[in-house]
N, C-alpha and C. Protein backbone atom coordinates (compact mmCIF):
# COMPACT_ATOMS: atom_id res chain seq x y z
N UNK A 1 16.63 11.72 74.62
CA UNK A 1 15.62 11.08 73.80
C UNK A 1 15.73 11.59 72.37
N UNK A 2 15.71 10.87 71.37
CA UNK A 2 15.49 10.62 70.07
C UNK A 2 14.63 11.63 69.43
N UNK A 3 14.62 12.83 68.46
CA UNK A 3 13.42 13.80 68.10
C UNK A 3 13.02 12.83 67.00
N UNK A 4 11.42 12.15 67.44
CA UNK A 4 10.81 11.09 66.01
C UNK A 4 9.56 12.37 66.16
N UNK A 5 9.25 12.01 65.03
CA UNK A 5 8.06 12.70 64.41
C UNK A 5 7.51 11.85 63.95
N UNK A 6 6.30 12.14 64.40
CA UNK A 6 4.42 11.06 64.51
C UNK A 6 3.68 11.31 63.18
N UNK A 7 4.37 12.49 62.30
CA UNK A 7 3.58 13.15 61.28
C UNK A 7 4.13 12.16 59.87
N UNK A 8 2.88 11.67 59.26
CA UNK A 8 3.39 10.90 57.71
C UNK A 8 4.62 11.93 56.82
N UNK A 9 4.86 11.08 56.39
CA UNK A 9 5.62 11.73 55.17
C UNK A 9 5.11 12.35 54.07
N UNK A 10 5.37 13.26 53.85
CA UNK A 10 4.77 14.16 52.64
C UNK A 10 4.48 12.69 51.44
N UNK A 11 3.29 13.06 50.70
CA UNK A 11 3.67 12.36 49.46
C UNK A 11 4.51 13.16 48.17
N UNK A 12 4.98 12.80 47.57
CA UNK A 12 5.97 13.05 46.44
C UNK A 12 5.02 13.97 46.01
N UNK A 13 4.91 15.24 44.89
CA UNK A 13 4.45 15.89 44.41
C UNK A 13 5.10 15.49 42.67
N UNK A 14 4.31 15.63 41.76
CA UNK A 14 4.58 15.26 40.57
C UNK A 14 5.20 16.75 39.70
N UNK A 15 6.29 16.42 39.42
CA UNK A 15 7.32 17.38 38.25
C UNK A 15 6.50 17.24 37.07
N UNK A 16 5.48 17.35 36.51
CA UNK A 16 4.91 18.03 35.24
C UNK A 16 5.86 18.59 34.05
N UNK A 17 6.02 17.92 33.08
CA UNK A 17 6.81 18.83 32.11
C UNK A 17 6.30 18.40 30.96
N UNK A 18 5.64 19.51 30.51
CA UNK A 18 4.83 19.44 28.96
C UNK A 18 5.47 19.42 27.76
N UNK A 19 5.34 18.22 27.14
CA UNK A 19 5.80 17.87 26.16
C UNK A 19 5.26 18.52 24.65
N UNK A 20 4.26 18.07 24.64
CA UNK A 20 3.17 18.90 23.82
C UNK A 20 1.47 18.76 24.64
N UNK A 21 0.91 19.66 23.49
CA UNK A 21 -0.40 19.82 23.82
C UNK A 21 -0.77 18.47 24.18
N UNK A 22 -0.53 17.12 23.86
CA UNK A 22 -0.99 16.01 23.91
C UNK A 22 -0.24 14.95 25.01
N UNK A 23 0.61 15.50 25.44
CA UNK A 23 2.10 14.19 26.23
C UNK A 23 2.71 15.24 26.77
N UNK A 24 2.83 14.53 28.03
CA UNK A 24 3.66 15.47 29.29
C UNK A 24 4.38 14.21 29.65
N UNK A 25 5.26 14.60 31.15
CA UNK A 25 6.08 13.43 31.26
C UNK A 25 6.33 13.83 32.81
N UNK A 26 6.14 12.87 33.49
CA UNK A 26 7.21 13.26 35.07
C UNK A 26 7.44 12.06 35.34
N UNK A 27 8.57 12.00 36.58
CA UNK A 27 8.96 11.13 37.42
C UNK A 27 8.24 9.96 38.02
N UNK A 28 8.40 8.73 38.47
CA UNK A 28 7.81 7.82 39.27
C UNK A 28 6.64 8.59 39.86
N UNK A 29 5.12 7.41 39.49
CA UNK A 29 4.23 8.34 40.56
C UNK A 29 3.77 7.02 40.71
N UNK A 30 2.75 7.10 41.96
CA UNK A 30 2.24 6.17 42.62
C UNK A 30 0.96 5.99 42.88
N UNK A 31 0.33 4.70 43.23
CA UNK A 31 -1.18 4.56 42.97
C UNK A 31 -1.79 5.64 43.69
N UNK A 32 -1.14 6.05 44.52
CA UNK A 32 -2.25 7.24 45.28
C UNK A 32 -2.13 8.70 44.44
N UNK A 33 -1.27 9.05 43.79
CA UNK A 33 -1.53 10.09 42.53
C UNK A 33 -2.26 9.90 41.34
N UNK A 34 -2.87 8.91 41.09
CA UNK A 34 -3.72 8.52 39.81
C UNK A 34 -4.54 9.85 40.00
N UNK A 35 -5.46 10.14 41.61
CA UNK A 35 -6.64 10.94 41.36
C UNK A 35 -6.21 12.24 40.65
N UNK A 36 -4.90 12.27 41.40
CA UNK A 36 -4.76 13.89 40.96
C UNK A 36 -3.51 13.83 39.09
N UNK A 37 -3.60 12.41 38.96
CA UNK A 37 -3.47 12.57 36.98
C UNK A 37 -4.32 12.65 36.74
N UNK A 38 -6.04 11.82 36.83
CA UNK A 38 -7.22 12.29 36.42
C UNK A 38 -7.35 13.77 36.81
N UNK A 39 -7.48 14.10 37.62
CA UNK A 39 -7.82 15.75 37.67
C UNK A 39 -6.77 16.33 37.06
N UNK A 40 -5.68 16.08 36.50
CA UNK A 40 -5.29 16.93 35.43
C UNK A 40 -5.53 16.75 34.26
N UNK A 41 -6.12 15.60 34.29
CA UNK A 41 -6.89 15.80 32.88
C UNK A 41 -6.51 14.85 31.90
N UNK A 42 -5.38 14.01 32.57
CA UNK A 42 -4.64 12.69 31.48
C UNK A 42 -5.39 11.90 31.22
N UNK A 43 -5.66 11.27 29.93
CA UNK A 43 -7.12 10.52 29.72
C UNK A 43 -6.00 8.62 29.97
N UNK A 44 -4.35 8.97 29.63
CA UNK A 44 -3.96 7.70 29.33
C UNK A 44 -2.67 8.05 29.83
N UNK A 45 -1.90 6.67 30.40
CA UNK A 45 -0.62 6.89 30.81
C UNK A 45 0.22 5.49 30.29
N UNK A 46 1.71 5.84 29.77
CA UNK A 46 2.63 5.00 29.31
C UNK A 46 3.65 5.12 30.46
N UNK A 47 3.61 4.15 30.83
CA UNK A 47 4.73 3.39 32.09
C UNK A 47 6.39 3.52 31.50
N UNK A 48 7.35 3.77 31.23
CA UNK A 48 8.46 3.42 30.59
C UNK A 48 9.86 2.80 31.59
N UNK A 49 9.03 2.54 32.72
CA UNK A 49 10.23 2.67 33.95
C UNK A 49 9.65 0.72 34.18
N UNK A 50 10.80 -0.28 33.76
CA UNK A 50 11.08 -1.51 34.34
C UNK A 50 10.47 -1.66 35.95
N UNK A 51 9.88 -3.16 36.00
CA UNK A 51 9.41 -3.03 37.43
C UNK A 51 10.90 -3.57 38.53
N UNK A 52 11.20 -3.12 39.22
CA UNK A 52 12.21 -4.07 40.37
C UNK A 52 13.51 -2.81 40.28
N UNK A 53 13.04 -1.81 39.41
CA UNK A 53 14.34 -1.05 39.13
C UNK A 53 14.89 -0.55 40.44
N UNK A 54 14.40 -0.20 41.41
CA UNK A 54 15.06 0.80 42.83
C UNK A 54 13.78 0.23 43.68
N UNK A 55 14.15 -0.18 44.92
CA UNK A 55 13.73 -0.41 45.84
C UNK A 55 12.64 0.44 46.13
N UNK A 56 11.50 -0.08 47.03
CA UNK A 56 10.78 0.95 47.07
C UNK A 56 9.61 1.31 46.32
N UNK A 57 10.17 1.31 44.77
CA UNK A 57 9.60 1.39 43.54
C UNK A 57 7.96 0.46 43.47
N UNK A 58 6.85 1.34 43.46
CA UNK A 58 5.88 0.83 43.29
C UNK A 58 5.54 0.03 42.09
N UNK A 59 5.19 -1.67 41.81
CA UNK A 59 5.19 -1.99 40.94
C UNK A 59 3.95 -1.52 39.92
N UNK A 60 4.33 -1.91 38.86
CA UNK A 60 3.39 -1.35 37.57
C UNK A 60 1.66 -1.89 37.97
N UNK A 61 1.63 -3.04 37.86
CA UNK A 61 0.53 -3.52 38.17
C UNK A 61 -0.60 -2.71 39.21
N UNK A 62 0.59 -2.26 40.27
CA UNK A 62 -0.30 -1.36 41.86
C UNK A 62 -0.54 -0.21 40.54
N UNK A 63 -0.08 0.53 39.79
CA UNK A 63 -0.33 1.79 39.40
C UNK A 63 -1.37 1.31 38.16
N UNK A 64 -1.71 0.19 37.82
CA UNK A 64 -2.26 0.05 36.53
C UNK A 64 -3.78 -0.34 37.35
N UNK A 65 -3.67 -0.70 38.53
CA UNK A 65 -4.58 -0.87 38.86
C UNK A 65 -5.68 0.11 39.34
N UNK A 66 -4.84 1.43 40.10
CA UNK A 66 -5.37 2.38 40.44
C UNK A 66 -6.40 2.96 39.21
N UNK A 67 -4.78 2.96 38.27
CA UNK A 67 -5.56 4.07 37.06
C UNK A 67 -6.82 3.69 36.09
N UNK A 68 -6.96 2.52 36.57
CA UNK A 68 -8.36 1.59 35.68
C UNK A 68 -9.24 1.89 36.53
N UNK A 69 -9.41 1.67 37.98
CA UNK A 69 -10.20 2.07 38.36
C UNK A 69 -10.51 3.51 38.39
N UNK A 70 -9.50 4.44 38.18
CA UNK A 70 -9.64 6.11 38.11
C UNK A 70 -10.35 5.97 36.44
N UNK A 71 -10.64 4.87 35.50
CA UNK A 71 -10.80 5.49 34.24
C UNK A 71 -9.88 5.56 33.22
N UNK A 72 -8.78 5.34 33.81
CA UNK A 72 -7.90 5.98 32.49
C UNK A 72 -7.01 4.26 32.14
N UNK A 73 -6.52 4.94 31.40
CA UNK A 73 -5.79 3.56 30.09
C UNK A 73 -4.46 3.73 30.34
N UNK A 74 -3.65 2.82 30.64
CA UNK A 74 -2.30 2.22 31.07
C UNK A 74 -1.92 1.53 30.48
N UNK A 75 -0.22 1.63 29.78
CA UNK A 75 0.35 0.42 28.94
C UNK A 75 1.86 1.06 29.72
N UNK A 76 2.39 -0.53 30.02
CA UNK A 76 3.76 -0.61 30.30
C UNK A 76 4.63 -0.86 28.48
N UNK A 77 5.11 0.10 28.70
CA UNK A 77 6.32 0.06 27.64
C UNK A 77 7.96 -0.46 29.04
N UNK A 78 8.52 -0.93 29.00
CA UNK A 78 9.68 -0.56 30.40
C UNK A 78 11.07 -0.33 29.20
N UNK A 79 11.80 0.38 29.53
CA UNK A 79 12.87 0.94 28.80
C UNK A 79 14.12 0.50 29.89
N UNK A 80 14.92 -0.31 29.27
CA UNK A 80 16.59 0.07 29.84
C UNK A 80 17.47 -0.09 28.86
N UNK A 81 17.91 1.11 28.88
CA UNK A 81 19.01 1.55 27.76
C UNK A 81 18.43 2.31 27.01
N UNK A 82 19.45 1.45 25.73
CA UNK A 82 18.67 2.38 24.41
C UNK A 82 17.33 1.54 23.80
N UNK A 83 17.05 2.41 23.40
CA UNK A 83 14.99 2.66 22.64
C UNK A 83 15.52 1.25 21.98
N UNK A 84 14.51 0.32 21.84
CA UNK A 84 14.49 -1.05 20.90
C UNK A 84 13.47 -0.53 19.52
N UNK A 85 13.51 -1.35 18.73
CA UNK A 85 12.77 -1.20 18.00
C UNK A 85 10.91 -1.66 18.33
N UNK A 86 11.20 -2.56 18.80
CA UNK A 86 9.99 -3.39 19.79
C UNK A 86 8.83 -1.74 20.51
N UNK A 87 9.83 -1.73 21.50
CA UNK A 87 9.27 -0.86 22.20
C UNK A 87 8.98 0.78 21.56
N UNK A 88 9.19 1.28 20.53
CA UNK A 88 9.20 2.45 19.47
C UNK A 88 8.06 2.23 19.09
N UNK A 89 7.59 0.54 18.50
CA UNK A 89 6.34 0.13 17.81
C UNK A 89 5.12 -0.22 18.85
N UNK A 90 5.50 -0.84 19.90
CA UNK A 90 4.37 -0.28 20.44
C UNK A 90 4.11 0.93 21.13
N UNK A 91 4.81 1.73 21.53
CA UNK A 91 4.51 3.26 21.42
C UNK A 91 3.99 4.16 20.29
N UNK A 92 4.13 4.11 19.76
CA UNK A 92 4.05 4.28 18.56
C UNK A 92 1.95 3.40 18.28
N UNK A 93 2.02 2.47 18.72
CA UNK A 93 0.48 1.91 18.97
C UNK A 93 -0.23 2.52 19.79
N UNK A 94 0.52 2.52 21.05
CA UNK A 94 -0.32 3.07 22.05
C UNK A 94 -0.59 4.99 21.91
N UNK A 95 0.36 5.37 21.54
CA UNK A 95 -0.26 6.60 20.34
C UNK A 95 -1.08 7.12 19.81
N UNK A 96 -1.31 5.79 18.54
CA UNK A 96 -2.72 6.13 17.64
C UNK A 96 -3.71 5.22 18.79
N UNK A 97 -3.55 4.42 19.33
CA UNK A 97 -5.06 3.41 20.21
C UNK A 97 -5.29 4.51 21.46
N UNK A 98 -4.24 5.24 22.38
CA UNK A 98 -4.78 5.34 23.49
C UNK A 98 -5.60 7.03 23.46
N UNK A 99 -6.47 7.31 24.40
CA UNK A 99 -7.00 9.01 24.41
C UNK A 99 -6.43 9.96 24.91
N UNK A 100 -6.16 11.02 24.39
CA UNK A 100 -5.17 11.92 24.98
C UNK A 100 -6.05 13.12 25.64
N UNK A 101 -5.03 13.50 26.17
CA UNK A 101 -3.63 13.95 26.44
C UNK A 101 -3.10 12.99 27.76
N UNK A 102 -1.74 12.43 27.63
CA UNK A 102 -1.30 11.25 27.69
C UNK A 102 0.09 11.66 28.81
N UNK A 103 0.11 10.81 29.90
CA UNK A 103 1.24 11.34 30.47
C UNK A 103 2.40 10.26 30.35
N UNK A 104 3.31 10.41 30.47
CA UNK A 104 4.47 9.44 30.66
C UNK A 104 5.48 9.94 31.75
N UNK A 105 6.01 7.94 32.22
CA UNK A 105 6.45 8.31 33.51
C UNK A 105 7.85 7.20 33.60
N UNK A 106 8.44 7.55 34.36
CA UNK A 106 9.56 6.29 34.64
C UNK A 106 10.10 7.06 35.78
N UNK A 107 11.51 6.59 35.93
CA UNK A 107 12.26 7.33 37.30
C UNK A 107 12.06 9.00 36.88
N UNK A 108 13.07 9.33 36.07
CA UNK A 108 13.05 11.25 35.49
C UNK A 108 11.52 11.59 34.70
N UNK A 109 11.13 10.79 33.74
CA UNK A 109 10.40 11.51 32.61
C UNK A 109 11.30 11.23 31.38
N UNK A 110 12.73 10.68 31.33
CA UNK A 110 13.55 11.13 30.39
C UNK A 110 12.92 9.79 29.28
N UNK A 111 12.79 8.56 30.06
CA UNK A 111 12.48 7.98 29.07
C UNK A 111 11.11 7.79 27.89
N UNK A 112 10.11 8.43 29.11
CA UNK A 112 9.20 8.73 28.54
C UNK A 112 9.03 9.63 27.47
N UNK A 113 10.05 10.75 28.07
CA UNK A 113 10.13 11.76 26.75
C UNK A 113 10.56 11.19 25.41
N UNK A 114 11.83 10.36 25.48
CA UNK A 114 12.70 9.41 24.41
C UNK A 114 11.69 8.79 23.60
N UNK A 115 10.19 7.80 24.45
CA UNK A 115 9.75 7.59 23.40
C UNK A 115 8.71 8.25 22.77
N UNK A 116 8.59 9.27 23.21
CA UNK A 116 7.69 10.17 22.47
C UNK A 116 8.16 10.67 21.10
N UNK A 117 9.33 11.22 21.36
CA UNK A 117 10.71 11.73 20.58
C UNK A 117 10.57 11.10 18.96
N UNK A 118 10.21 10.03 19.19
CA UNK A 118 10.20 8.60 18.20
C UNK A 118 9.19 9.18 17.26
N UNK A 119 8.21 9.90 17.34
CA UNK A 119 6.95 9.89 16.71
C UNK A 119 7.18 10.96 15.81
């Protein structure tokens, strides 16, 4: 017989990496981590990760939805490739409009970091 295990799967734990006092950045997170971005204290989050990118991948909308109802303020920027000018300017908006301290997210963090980088 087959060893299955009856026990859920861990959920993902979030890689945290502080950008500044104001913008941090981690990996893909999912509507069921909103509570614990509010309890760290993120007043606003920038999406930078395309929806349909990897299977699996929770779409933006499920996470924009959570985080409205948690309170907090959500803008999809989605990044593939290099930084557009487009997407610099509204980062760059959502910046001065949204309340910080502000997390950003995509697959790594990398892009999120990129458009922070911009400012």
């Amino acid at each position: 017989m087959w060893p299955f295990s009856s026990s859920k799967p861990k959920a993902k734990t979030m890689n945290l990496k502080k950008i500044s006092t104001d913008f941090s950045t981690t990996g893909q997170i999912t509507p069921e981590q909103i509570k614990d971005v509010a309890a760290a204290g993120f007043k606003s989050i920038v999406c930078a990760r395309p929806d349909n990118e990897e299977g699996g991948q929770p779409a933006f909308v499920e996470v924009a939805r959570a985080a409205e109802a948690a309170g907090l303020k959500i803008v999809h920027i989605p990044v593939s490739g290099p930084l557009g000018e487009g997407q610099i300017i509204r980062f760059h908006d959502a910046w001065k409009d949204l309340p910080k301290p502000m997390l950003g997210y995509c697959r790594s963090g990398m892009r999120a970091g990129s458009l922070f980088a911009t400012l």
